[in-house]
Each structure stands twice: as structure tokens, then as C-alpha cells.
Protein backbone atom coordinates (compact mmCIF):
# COMPACT_ATOMS: atom_id res chain seq x y z
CA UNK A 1 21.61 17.24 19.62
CA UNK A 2 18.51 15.31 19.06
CA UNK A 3 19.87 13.25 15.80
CA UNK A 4 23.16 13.23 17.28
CA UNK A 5 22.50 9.24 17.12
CA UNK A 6 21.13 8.46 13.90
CA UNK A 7 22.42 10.89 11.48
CA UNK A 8 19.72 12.75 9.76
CA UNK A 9 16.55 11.81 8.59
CA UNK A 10 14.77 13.67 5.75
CA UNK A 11 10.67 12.46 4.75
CA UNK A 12 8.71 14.93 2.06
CA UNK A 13 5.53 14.40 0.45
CA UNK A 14 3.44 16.10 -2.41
CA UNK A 15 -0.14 15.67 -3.25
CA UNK A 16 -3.06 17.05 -4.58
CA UNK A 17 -6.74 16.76 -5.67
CA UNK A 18 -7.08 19.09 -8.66
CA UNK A 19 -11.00 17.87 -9.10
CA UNK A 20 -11.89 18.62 -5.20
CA UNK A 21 -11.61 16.74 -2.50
CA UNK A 22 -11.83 12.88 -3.08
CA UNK A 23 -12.86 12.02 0.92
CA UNK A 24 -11.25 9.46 3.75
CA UNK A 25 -12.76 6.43 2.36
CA UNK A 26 -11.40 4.06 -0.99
CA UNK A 27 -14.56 3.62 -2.79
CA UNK A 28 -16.95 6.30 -3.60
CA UNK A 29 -20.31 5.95 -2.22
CA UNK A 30 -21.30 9.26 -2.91
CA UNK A 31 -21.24 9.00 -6.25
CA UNK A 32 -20.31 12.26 -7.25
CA UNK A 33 -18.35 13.52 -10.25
CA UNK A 34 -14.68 13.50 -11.23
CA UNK A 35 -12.38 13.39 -8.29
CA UNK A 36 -8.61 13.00 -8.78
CA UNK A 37 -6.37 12.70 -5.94
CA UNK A 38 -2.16 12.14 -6.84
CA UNK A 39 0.78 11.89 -4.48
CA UNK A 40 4.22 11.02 -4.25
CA UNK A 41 6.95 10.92 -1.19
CA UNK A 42 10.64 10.42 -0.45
CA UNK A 43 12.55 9.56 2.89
CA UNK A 44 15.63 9.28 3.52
CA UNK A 45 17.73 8.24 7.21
CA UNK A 46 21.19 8.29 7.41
CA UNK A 47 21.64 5.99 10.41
CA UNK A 48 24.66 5.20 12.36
CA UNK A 49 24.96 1.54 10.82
CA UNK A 50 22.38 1.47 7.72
CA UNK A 51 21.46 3.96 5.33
CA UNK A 52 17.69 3.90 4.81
CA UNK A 53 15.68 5.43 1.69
CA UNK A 54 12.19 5.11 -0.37
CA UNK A 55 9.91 6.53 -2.76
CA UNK A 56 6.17 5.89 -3.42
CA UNK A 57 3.62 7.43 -5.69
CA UNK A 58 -0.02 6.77 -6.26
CA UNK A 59 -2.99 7.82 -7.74
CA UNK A 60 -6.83 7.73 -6.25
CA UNK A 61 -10.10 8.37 -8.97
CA UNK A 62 -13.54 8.14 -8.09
CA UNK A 63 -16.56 8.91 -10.23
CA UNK A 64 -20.45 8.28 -10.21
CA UNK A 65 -19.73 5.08 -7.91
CA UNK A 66 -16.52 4.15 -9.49
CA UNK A 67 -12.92 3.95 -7.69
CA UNK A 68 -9.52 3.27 -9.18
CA UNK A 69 -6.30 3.08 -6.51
CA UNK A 70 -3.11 2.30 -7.63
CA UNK A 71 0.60 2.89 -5.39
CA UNK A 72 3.85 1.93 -5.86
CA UNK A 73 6.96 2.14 -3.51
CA UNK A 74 10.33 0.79 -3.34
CA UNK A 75 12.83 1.34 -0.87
CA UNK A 76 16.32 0.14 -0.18
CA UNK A 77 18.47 -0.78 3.02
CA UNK A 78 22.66 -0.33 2.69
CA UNK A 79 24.85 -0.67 5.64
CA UNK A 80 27.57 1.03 6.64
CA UNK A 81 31.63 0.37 6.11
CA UNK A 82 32.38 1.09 9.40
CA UNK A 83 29.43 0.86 11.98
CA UNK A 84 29.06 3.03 14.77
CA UNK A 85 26.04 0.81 16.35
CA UNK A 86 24.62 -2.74 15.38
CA UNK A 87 23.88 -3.16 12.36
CA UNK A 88 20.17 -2.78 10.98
CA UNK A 89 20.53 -4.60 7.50
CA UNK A 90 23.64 -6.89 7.05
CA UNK A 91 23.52 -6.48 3.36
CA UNK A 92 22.14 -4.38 0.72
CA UNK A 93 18.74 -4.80 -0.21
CA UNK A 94 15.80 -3.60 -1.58
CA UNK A 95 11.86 -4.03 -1.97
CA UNK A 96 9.13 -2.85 -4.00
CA UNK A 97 5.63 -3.58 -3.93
CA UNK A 98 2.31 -2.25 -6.28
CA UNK A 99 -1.00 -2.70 -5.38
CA UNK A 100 -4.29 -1.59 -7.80
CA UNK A 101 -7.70 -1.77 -6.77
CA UNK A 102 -10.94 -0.87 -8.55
CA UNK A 103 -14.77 -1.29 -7.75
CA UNK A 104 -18.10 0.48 -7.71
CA UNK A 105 -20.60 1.13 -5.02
CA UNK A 106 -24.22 1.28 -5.45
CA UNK A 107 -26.60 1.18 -2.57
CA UNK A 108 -24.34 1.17 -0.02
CA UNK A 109 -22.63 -2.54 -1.47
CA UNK A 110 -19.34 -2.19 -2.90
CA UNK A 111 -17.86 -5.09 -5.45
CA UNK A 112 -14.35 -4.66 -5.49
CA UNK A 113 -11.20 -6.34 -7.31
CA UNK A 114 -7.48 -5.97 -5.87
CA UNK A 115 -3.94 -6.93 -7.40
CA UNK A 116 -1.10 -7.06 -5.08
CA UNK A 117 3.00 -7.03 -6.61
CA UNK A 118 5.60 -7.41 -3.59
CA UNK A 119 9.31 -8.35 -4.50
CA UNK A 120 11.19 -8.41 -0.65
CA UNK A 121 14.51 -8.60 -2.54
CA UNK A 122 14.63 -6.74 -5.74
CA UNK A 123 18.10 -8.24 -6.21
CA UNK A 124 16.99 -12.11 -6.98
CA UNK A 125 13.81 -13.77 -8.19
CA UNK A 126 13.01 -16.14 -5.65
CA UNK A 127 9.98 -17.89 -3.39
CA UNK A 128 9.07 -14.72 -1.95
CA UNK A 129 7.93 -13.00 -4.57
CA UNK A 130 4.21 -13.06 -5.22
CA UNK A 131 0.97 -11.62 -6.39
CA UNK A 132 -2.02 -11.29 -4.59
CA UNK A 133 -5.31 -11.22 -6.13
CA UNK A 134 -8.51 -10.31 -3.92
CA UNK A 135 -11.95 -10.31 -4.78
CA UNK A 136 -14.50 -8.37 -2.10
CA UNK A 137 -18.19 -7.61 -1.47
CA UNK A 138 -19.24 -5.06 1.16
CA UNK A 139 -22.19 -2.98 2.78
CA UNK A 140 -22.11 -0.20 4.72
CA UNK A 141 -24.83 -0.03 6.96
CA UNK A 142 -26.69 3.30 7.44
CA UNK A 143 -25.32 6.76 9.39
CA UNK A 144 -21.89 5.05 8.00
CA UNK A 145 -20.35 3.58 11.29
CA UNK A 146 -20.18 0.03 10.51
CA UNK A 147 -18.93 -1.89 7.36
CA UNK A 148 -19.35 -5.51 6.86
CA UNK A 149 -17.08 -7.53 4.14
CA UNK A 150 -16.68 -10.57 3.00
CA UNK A 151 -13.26 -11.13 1.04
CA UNK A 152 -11.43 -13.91 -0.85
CA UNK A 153 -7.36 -13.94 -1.31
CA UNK A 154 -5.55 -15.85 -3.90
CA UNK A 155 -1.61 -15.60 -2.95
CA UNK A 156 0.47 -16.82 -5.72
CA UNK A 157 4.07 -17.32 -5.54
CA UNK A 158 5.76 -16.19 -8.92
CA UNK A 159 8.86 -18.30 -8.27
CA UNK A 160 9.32 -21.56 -6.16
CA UNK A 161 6.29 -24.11 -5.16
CA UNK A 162 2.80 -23.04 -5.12
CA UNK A 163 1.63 -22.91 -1.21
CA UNK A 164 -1.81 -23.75 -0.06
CA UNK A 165 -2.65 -19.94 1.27
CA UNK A 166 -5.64 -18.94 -0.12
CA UNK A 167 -7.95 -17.10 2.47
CA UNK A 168 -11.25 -16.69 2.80
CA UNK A 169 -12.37 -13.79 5.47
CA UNK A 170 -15.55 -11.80 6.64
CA UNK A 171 -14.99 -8.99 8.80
CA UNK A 172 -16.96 -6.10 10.66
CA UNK A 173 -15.37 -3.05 10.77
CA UNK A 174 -16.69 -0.44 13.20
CA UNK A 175 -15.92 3.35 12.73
CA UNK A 176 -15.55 5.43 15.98
């Protein structure tokens, strides 16, 4: 009775971390050995007026200061003939975006590089499509409750005209 509105919805994930536990945090500031962490995951909603699914994998390695991310996902939107409720998505579509970041901490300052891939609409090449490239520096202060970082993003449009949208940000994160 409880999906008796939106069809049914299935969501699974795998992972593991064959080389021990890799931790909460991106980069590795304990410096420790080999640490592998992989993962993938599926949904899948059957809704009354759109039928919703995605994938996603990534991969997580840290050693002796070092970290390497990298994910990937897609997913994909297709309404239905006949609808039973409004519409969510008036037309196919579907997205994908990859992101990879490495850097390495020492002393508690972490130097890191990101590269951002996001296509909205798989289906055309157009002004939305970009790649973001980030550049940040870090410390995290002692007894590891607060993080300051200062971080540079270069947003690049891969089709269309070149925007002004470059950003240049420091933040304080505290940890509760």
C-alpha cells in the first residue's frame, strides 16, 4: 500500500575496502599505507508519470599522504505514454557527470587539484556542458574540528560562449 503511488522504487549499492578501512575524510592525513576503497550503485523508480534510473561507480586511494578520488554517474529521466499524475520530465533525457581529485597532505596542509565533467543532456552538445577545474590549499587545525581552505574555480563551457565565472573562495569549515 505504501508505493501504491509511485510504482516501485529499487536503490542497491556495493563497496568495499580490500586494504582496510580508508576513513570519513578525502585526503589522507594520516599518512598510512595502501588503502583502497571501490563502489558502485543502481536505482531505479518506476513513477506514475516518469520512469527514473542511474548508476555511479567510483574509486577512493590514499597512501603515505597521497589521495586519488574519481566517480562517475549517469542517470536518465523517460516519461510515461499515458500519465497517471503530472508529469516529472516532459521528455527523455539524460545526464552524466565525472569528477577526479588528487592531492597530498603533509603537516596538516593539503594541496589539492580537482576536474569536474557534467553533460545535463547527454542527447546534444550544447552551452551547458562544461568542465570544472579547481585548484585548493587547506589546513586543518589541531584535535581536527576545524578546516580552513582557500579554493580557486575555473568553469569552462565546452560548447557555446565562454562566461566570466571563475570563483575565487575561502571557507571555514567547522566539524561538530
Amino acid at each position: 500500500a505504501g508505493n501504491r503511488d509511485a510504482g516501485l522504487a529499487v536503490v542497491g549499492r556495493l563497496s568495499a575496502e580490500p586494504l582496510g578501512a580508508i576513513g570519513a575524510e578525502v585526503y589522507d592525513a594520516s599518512g598510512g599505507g595502501l588503502r583502497l576503497a571501490v563502489g558502485g550503485g543502481y536505482y531505479r523508480s518506476n513513477g506514475p508519470s516518469t520512469t527514473l534510473s542511474g548508476y555511479n561507480a567510483d574509486l577512493h586511494v590514499k597512501a603515505k599522504g597521497i589521495h586519488l578520488t574519481a566517480e562517475w554517474r549517469a542517470d536518465s529521466a523517460d516519461p510515461k505514454e499515458s500519465l497517471t499524475a503530472v508529469a516529472t520530465a516532459n521528455a527523455s533525457r539524460a545526464h552524466s557527470a565525472m569528477v577526479v581529485e588528487a592531492g597530498y597532505t603533509t603537516w596538516r596542509v593539503t594541496v589539492a587539484g580537482r576536474m569536474q565533467q557534467i553533460d545535463p543532456n547527454t542527447a546534444r552538445e550544447d552551452d551547458q556542458d562544461e568542465q570544472i577545474f579547481s585548484g585548493s590549499l587547506s589546513y586543518q587545525v589541531p584535535k581536527d574540528r576545524v578546516r580552513l581552505q582557500l579554493q580557486y574555480d575555473h568553469r569552462r563551457e565546452t560548447k557555446g560562449p565562454a562566461q566570466d565565472n571563475d570563483v575565487l573562495f575561502a571557507q571555514l569549515q567547522l566539524f561538530l
